[in-house]
C-alpha atoms as a PDB file:
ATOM      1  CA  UNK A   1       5.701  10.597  11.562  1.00  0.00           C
ATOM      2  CA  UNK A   2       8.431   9.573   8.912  1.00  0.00           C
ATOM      3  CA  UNK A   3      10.676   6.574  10.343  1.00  0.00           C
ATOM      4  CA  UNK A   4      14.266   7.755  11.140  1.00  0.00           C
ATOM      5  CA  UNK A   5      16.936   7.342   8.525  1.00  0.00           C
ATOM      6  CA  UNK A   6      18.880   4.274   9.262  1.00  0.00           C
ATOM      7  CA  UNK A   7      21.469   1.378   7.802  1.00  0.00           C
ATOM      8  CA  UNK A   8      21.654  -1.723   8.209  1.00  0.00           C
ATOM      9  CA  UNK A   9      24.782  -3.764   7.629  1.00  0.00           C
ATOM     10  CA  UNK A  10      24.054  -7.365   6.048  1.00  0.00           C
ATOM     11  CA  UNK A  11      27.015  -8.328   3.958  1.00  0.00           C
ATOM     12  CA  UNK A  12      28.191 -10.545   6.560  1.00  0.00           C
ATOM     13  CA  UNK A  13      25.067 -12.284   7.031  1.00  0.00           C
ATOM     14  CA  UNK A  14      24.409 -12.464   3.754  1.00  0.00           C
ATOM     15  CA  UNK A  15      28.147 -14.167   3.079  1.00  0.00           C
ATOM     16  CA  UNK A  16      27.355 -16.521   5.846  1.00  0.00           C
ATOM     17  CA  UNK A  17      23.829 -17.503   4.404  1.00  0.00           C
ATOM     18  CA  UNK A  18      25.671 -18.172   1.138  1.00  0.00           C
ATOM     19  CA  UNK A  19      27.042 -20.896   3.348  1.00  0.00           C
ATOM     20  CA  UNK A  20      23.849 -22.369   4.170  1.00  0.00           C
ATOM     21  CA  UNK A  21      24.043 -21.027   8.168  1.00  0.00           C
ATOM     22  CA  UNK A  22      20.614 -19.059   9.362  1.00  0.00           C
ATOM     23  CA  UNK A  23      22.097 -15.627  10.798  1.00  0.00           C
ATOM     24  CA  UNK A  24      20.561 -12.891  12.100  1.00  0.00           C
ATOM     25  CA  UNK A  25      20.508  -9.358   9.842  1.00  0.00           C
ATOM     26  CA  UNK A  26      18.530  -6.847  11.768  1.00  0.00           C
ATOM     27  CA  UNK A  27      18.451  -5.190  15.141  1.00  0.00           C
ATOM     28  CA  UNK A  28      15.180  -5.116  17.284  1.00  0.00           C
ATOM     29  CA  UNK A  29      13.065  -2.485  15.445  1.00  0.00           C
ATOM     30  CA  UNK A  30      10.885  -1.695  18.106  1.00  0.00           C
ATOM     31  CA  UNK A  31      12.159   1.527  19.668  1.00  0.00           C
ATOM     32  CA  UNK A  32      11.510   4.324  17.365  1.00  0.00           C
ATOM     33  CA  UNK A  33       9.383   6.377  18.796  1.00  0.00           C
ATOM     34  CA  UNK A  34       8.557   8.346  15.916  1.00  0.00           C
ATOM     35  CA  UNK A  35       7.228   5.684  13.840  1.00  0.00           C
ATOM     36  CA  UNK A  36       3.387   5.093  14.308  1.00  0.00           C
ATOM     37  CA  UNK A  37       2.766   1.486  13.752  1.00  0.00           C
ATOM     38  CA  UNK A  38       0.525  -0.961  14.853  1.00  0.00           C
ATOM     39  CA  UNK A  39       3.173  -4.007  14.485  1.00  0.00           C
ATOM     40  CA  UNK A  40       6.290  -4.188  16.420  1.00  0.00           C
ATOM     41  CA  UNK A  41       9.065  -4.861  14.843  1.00  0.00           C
ATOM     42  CA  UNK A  42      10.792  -7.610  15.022  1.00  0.00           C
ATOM     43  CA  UNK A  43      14.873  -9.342  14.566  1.00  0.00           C
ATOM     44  CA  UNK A  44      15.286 -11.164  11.038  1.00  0.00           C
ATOM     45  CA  UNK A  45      17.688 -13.863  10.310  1.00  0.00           C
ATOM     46  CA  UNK A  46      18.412 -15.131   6.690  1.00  0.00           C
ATOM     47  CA  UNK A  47      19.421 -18.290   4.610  1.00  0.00           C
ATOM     48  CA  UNK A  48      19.837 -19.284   1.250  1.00  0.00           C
ATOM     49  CA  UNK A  49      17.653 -21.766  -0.664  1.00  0.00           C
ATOM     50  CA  UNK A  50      16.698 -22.360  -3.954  1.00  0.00           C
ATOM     51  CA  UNK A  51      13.128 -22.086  -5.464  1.00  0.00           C
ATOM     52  CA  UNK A  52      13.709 -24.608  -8.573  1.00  0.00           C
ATOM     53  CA  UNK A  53      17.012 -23.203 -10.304  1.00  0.00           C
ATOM     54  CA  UNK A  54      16.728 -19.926  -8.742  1.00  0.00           C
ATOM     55  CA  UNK A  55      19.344 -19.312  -6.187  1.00  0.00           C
ATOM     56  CA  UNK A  56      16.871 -17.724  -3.301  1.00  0.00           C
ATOM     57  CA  UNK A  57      17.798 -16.058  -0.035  1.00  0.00           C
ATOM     58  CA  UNK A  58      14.848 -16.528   2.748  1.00  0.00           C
ATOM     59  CA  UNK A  59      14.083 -13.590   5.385  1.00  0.00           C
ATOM     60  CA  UNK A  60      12.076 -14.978   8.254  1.00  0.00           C
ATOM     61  CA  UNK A  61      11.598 -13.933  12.126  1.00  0.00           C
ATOM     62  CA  UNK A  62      14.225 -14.911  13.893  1.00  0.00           C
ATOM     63  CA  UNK A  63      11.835 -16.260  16.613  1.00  0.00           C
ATOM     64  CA  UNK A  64       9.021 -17.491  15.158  1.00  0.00           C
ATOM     65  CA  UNK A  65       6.651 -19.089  16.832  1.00  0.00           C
ATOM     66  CA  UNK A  66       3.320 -20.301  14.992  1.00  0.00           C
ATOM     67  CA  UNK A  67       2.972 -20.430  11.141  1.00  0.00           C
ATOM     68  CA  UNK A  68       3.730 -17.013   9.061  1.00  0.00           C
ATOM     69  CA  UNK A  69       2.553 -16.094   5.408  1.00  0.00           C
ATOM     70  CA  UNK A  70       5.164 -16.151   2.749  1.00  0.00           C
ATOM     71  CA  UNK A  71       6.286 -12.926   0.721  1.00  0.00           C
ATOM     72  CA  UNK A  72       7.428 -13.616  -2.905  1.00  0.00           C
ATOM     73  CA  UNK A  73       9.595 -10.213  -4.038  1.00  0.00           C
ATOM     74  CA  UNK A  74       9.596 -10.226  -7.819  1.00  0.00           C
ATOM     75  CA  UNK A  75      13.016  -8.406  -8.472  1.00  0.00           C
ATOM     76  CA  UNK A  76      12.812  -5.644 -11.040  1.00  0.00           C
ATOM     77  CA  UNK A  77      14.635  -6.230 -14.601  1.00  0.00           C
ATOM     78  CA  UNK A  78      18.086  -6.769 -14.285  1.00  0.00           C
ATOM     79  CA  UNK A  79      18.417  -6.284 -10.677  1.00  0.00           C
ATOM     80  CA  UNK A  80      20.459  -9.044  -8.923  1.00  0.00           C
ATOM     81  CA  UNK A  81      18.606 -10.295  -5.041  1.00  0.00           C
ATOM     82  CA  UNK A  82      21.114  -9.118  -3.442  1.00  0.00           C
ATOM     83  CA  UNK A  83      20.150  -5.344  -3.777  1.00  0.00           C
ATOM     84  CA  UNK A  84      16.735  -6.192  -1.869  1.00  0.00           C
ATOM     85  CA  UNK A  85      18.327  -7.740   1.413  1.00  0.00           C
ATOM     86  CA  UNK A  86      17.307  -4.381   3.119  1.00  0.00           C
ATOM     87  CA  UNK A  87      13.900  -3.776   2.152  1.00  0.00           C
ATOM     88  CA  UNK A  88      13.273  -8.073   2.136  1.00  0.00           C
ATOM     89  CA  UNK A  89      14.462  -8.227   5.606  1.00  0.00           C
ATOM     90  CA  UNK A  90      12.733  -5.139   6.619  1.00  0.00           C
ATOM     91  CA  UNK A  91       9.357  -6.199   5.286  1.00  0.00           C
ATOM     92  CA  UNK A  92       9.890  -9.326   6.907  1.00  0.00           C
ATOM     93  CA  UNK A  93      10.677  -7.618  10.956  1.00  0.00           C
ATOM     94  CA  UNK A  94       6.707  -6.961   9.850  1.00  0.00           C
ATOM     95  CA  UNK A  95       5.984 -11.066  10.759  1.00  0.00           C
ATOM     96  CA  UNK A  96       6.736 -12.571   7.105  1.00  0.00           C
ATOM     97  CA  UNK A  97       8.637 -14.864   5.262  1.00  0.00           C
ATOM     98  CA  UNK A  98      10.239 -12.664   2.743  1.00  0.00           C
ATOM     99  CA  UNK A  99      11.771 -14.788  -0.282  1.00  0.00           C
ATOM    100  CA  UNK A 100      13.471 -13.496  -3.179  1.00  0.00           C
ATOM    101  CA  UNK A 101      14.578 -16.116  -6.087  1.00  0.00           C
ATOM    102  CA  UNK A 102      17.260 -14.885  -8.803  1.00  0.00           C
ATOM    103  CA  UNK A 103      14.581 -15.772 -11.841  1.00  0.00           C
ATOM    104  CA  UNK A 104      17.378 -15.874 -15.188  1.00  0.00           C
ATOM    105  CA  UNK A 105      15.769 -16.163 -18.161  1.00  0.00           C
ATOM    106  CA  UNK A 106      15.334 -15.107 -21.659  1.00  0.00           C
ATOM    107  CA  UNK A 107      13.154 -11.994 -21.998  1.00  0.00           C
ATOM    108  CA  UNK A 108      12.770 -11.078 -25.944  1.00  0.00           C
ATOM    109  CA  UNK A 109      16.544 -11.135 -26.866  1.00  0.00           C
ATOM    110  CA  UNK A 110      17.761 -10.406 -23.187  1.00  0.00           C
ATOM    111  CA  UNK A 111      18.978 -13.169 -21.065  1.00  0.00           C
ATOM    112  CA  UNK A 112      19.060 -11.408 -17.335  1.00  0.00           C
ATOM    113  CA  UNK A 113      17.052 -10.959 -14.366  1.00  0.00           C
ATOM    114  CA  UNK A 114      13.381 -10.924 -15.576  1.00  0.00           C
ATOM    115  CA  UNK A 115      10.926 -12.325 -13.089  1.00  0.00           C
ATOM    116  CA  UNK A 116       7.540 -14.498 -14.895  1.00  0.00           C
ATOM    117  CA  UNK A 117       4.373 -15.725 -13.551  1.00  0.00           C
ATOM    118  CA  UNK A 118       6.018 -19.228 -13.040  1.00  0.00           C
ATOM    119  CA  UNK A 119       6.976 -18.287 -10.348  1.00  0.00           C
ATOM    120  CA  UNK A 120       3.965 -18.777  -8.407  1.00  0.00           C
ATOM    121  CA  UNK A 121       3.874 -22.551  -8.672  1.00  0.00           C
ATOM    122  CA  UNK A 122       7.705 -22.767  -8.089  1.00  0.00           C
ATOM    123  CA  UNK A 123       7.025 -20.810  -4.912  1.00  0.00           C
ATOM    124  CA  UNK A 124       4.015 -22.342  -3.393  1.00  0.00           C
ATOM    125  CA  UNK A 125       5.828 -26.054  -4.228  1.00  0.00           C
ATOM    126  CA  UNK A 126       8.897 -24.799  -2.519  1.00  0.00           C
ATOM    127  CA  UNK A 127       6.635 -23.812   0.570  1.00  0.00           C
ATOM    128  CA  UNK A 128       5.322 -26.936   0.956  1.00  0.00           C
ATOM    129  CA  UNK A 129       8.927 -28.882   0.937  1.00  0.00           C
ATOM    130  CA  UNK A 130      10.281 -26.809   3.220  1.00  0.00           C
ATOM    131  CA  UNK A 131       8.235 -26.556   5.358  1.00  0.00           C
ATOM    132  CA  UNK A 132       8.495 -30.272   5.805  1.00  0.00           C
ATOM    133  CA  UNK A 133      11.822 -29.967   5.156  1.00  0.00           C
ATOM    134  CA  UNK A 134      13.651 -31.726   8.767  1.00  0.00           C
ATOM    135  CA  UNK A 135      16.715 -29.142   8.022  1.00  0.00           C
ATOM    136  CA  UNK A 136      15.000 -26.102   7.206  1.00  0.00           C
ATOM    137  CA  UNK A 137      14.682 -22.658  10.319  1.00  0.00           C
ATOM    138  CA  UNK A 138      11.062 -22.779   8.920  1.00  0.00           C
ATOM    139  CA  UNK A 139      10.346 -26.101   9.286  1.00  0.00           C
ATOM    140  CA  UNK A 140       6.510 -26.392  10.076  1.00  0.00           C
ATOM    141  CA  UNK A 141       6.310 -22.654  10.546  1.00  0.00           C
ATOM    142  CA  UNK A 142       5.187 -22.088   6.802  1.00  0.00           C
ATOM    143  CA  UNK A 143       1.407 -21.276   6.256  1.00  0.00           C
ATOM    144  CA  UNK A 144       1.340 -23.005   2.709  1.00  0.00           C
ATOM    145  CA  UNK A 145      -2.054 -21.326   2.360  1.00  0.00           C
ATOM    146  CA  UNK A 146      -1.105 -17.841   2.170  1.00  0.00           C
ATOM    147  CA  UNK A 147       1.425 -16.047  -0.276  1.00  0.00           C
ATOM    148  CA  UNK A 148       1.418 -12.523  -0.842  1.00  0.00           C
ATOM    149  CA  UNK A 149       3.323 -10.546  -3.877  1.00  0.00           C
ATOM    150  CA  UNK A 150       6.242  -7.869  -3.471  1.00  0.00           C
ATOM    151  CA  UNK A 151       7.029  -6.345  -6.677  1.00  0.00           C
ATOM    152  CA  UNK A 152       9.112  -3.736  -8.390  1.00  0.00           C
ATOM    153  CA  UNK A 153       9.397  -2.315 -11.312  1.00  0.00           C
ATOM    154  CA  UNK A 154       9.725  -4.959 -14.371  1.00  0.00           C
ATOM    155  CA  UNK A 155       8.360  -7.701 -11.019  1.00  0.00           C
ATOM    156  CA  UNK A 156       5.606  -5.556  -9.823  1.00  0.00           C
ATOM    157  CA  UNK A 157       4.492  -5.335 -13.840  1.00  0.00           C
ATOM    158  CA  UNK A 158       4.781  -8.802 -13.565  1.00  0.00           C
ATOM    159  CA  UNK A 159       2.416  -9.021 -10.366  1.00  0.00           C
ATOM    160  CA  UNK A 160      -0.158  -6.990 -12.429  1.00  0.00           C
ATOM    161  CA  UNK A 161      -0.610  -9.808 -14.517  1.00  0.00           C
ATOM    162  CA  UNK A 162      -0.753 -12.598 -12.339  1.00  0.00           C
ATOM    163  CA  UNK A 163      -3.004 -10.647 -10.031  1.00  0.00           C
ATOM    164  CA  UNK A 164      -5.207 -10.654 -12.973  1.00  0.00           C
ATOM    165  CA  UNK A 165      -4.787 -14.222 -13.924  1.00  0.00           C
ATOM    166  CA  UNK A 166      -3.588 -13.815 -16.888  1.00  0.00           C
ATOM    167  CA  UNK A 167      -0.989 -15.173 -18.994  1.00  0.00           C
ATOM    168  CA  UNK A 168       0.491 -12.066 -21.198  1.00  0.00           C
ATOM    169  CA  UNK A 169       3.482 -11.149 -23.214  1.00  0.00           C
ATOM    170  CA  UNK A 170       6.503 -10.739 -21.719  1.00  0.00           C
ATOM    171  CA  UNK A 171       5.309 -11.858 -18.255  1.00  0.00           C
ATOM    172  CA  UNK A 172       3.946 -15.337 -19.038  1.00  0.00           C
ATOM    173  CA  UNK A 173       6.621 -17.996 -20.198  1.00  0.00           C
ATOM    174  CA  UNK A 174       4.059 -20.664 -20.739  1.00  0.00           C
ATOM    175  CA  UNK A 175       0.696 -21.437 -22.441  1.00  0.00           C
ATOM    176  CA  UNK A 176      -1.442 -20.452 -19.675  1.00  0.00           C
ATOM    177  CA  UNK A 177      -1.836 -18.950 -16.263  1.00  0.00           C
ATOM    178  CA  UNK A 178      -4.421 -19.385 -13.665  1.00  0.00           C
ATOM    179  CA  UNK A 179      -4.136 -17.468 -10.463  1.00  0.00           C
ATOM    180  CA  UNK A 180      -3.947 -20.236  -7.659  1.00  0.00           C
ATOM    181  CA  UNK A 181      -6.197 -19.503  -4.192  1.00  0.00           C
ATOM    182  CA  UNK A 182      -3.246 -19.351  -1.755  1.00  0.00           C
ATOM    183  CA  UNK A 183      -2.275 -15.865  -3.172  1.00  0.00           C
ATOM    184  CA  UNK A 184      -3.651 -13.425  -1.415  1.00  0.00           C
ATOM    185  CA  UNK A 185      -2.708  -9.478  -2.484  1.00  0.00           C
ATOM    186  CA  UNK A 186       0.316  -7.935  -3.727  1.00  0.00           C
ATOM    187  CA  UNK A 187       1.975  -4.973  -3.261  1.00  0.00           C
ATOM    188  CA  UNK A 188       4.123  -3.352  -5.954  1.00  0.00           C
ATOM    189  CA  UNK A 189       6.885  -0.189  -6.198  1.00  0.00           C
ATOM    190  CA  UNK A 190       7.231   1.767  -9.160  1.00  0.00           C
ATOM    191  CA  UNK A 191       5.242  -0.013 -11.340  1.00  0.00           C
ATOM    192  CA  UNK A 192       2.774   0.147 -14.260  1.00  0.00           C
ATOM    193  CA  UNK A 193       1.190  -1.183 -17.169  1.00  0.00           C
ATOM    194  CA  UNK A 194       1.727   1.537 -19.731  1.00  0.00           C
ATOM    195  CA  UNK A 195       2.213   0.007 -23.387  1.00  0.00           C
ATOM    196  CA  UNK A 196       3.085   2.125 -26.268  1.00  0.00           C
ATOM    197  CA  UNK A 197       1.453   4.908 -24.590  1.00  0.00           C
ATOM    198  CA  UNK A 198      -1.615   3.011 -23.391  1.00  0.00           C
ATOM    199  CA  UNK A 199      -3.034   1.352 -20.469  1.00  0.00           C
ATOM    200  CA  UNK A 200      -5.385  -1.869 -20.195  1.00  0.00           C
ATOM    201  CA  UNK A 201      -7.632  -2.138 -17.562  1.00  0.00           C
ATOM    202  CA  UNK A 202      -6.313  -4.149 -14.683  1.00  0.00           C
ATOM    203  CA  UNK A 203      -8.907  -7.063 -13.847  1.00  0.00           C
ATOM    204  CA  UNK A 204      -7.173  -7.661 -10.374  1.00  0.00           C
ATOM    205  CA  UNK A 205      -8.547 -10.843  -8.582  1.00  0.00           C
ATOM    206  CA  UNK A 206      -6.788 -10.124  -5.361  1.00  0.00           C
ATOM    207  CA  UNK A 207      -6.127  -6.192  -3.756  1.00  0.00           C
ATOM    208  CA  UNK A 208      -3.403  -4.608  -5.204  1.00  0.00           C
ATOM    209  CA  UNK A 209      -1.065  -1.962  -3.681  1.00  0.00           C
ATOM    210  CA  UNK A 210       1.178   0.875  -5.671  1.00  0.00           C
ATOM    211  CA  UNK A 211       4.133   2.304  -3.716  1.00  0.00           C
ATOM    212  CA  UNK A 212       5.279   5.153  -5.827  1.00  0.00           C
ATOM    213  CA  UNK A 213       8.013   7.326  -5.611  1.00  0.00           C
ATOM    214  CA  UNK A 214       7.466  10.804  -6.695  1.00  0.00           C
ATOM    215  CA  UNK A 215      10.929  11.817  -7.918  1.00  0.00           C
ATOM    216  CA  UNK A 216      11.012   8.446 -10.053  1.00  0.00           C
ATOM    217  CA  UNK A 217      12.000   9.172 -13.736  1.00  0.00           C
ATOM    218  CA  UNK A 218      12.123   5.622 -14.738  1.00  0.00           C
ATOM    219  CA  UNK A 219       8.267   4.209 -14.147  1.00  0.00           C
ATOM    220  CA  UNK A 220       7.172   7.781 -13.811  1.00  0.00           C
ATOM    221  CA  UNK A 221       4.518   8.916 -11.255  1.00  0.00           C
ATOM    222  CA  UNK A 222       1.894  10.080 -13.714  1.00  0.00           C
ATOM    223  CA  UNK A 223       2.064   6.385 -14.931  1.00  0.00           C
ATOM    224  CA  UNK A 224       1.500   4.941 -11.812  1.00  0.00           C
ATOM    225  CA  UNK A 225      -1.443   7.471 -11.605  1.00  0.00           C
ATOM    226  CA  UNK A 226      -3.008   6.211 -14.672  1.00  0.00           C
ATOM    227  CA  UNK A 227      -2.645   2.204 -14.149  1.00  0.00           C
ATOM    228  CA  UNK A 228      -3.929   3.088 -10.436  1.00  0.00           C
ATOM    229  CA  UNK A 229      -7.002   4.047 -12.270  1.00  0.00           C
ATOM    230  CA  UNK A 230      -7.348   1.532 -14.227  1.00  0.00           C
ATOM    231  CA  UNK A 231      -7.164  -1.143 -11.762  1.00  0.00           C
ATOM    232  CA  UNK A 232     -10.730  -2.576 -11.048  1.00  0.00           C
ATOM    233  CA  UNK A 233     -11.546  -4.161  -7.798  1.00  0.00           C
ATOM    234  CA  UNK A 234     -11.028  -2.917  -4.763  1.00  0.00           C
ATOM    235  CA  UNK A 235      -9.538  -2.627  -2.081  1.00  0.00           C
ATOM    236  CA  UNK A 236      -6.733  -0.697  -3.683  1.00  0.00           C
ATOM    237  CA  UNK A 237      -4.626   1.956  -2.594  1.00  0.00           C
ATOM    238  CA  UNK A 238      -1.702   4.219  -4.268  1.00  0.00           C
ATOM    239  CA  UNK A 239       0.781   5.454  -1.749  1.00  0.00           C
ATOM    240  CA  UNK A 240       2.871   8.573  -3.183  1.00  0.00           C
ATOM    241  CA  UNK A 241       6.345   8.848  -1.287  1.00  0.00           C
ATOM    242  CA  UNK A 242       7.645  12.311  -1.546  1.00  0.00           C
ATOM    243  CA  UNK A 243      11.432  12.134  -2.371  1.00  0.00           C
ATOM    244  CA  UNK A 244      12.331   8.460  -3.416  1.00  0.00           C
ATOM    245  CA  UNK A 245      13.152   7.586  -6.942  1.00  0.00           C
ATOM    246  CA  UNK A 246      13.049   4.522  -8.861  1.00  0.00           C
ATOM    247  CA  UNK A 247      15.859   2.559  -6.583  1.00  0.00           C
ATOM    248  CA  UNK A 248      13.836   3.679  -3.347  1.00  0.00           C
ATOM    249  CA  UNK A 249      13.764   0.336  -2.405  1.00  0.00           C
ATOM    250  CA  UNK A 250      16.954  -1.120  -3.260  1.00  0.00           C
ATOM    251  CA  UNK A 251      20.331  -0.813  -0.884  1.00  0.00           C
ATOM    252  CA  UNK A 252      21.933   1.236  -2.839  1.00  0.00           C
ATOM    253  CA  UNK A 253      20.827   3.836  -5.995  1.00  0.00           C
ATOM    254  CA  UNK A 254      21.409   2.530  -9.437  1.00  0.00           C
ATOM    255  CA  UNK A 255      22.389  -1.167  -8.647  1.00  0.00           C
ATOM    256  CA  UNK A 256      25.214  -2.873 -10.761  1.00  0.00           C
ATOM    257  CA  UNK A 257      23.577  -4.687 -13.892  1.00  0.00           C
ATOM    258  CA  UNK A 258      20.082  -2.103 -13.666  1.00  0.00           C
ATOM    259  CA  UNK A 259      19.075   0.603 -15.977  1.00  0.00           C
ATOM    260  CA  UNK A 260      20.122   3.589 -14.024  1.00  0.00           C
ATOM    261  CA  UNK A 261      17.602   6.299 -13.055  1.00  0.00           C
ATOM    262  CA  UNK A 262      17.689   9.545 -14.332  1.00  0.00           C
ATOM    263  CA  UNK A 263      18.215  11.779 -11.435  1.00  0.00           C
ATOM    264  CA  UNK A 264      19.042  10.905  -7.865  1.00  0.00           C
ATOM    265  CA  UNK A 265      16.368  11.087  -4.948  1.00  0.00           C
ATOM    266  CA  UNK A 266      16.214  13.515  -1.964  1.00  0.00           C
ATOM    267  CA  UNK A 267      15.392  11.052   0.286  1.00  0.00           C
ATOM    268  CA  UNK A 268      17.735   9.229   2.171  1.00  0.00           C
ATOM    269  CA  UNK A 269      18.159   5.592   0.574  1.00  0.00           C
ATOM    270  CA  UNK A 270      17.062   4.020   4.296  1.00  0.00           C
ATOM    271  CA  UNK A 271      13.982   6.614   4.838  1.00  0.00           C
ATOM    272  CA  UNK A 272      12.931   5.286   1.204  1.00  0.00           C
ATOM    273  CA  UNK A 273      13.553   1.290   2.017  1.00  0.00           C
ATOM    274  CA  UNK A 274      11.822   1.909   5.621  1.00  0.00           C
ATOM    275  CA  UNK A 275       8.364   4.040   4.106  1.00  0.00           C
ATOM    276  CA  UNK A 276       8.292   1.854   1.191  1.00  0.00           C
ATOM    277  CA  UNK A 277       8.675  -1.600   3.517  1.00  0.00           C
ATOM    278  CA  UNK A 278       6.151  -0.401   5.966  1.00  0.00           C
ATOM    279  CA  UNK A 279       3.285   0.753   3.644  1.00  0.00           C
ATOM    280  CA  UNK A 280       3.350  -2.915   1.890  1.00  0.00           C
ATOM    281  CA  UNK A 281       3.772  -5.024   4.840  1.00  0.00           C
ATOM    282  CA  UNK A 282       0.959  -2.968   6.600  1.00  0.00           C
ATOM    283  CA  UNK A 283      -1.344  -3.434   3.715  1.00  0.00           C
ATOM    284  CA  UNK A 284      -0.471  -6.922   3.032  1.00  0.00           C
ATOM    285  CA  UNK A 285      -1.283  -7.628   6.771  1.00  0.00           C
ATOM    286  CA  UNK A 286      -4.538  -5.628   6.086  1.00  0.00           C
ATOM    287  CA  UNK A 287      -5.759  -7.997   3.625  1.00  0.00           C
ATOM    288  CA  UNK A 288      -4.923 -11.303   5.379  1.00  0.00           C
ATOM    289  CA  UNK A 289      -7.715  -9.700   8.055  1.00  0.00           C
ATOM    290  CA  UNK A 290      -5.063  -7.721  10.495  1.00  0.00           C
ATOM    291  CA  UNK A 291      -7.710  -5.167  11.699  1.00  0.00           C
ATOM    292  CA  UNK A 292      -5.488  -2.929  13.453  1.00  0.00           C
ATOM    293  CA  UNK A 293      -2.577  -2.415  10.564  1.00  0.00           C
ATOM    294  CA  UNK A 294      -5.978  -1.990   8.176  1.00  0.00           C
ATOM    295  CA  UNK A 295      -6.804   0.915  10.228  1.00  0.00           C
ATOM    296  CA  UNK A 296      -3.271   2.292   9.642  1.00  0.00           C
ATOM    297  CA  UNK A 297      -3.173   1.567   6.065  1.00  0.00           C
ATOM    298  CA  UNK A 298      -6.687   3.437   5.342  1.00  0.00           C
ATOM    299  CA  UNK A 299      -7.210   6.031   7.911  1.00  0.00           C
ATOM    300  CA  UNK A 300      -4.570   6.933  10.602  1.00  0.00           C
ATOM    301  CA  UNK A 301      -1.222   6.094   8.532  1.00  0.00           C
ATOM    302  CA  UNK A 302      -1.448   8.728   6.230  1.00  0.00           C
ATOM    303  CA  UNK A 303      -2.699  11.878   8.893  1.00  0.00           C
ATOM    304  CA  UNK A 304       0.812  10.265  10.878  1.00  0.00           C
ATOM    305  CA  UNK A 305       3.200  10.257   7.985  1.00  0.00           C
ATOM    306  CA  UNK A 306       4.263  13.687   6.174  1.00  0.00           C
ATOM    307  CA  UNK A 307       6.326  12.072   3.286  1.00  0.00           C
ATOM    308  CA  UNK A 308       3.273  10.217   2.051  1.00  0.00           C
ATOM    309  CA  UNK A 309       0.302  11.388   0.213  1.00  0.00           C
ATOM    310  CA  UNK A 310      -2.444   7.711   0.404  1.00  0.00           C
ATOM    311  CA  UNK A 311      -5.582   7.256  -1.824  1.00  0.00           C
ATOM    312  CA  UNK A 312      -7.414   3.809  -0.986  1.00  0.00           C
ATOM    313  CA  UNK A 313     -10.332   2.275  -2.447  1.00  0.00           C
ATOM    314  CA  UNK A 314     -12.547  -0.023  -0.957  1.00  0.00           C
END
């Protein structure tokens, strides 16, 4: 069954966290009885950090116990952090550490929000510091073994490439790119690699999730369609969400700063953040060997949830 529209009110936290204080952002998530998932739910706090010179807020557990993988959420072009607080703190009630960096840089003759594959180094070098870091919440609760990719849009084209290890124009900002071990799989919304009208074959190292809304008219579905099909290793999986658009995912519809989409979506903008934040933490958990939220992801999610339409590949 389709989770239960819902807000969540962070601006507070989010203005304390600019402060440096750990607060909490989300209710317990646990008692909606007409979600089917094999993960409960759990209350997220937030912070600020900074991943090199990218101002970064942090979405983590607010109990955790044990070590948890880290999420890196490559923000779409032009799209400030802030707009992902929802879906970051959502995906990260799932048991991760959800960080998204405010990556400024020159992109052709645009200076703005445009994320690169340098961003994998600066994120698995900030994992190690703090988690040895003696004032950090997540001090020596960081598995620095394990990141996983969140993308959208202009980010999740950028997770294409470094899922492929590959070091391409516009995503690549240096002379090379090699795909380090500690990532894992990646999971990316409204995304594809269509290029004056054609599409490369994706040589994916690591699985690689689409989350695709079916009302989007910026990265349009029959797009995601094609670069599904073009990826090359399994697993992989494309997971259709009836009435979200292009902003599905982000707190509010056509963020300050973004292109704007082209028509508005039926669904609700929390129905879209909460479908969209399950299917990727579920299938991120799936490939870092979570048996039961595989199951979910590849057989019983799908049959459960009418405003999704799931084609997986082993």
């Amino acid at each position: 069954m389709a989770s239960a529209p819902r807000r969540r009110s962070v601006l507070a936290a989010l203005t304390l966290a600019l402060a440096g204080l750990a607060v909490p952002v989300a209710a317990p998530l646990a008692a909606q009885a007409d979600v089917v998932s094999p993960v409960t739910q759990v209350p997220v706090s937030t912070y600020q950090s900074q991943i090199t010179n990218d101002g970064t807020n942090v979405y983590y557990p607010t109990d955790v116990t044990g070590t948890l993988p880290v999420a890196l959420l490559l923000q779409g072009g032009k799209v400030h952090r802030m707009h992902y607080s929802e879906y970051a703190a959502e995906v990260a009630s799932y048991g991760f550490i959800v960080v998204t960096p405010n990556h400024r840089r020159l992109n052709f003759f645009s200076l703005d929000y445009y994320t690169s594959t340098s961003q994998i180094g600066e994120t698995l070098s900030w994992m190690t510091s703090e988690n040895a870091l003696a004032t950090s919440p997540l001090k020596s609760h960081i598995d620095t073994s394990t990141l996983v990719l969140l993308g959208h849009s202009f980010g999740g084209a950028t997770g294409l490439s470094i899922a492929e290890s590959k070091c391409s124009i516009p995503f690549c900002t240096g002379l090379s790119f090699t795909l380090p071990s500690q990532v894992k799989a990646g999971s990316f919304y409204g995304t594809h690699n269509e290029f004056l009208g054609s599409y490369a074959n994706v040589d994916n190292k690591i699985p690689v999730q689409l989350v695709q809304g079916q009302e989007d008219g910026v990265a349009e579905p029959a797009q995601a369609e094609t670069t599904y099909a073009k990826i090359q290793r399994g697993p992989k999986q494309i997971v259709r969400l009836s009435g979200a658009n292009h902003y599905g995912i982000t707190n509010t519809q056509n963020p300050s700063g973004a292109d704007a989409e082209v028509g508005p979506q039926s669904l609700s903008q929390s129905a879209s953040i909460d479908e969209a934040a399950r299917w990727a933490a579920l299938w991120l958990r799936a490939q870092l060997g979570d048996a039961a939220a595989a199951t979910y992801v590849t057989s019983t999610g799908d049959a459960a949830d009418p405003l999704v339409t799931v084609t997986t590949a082993p």
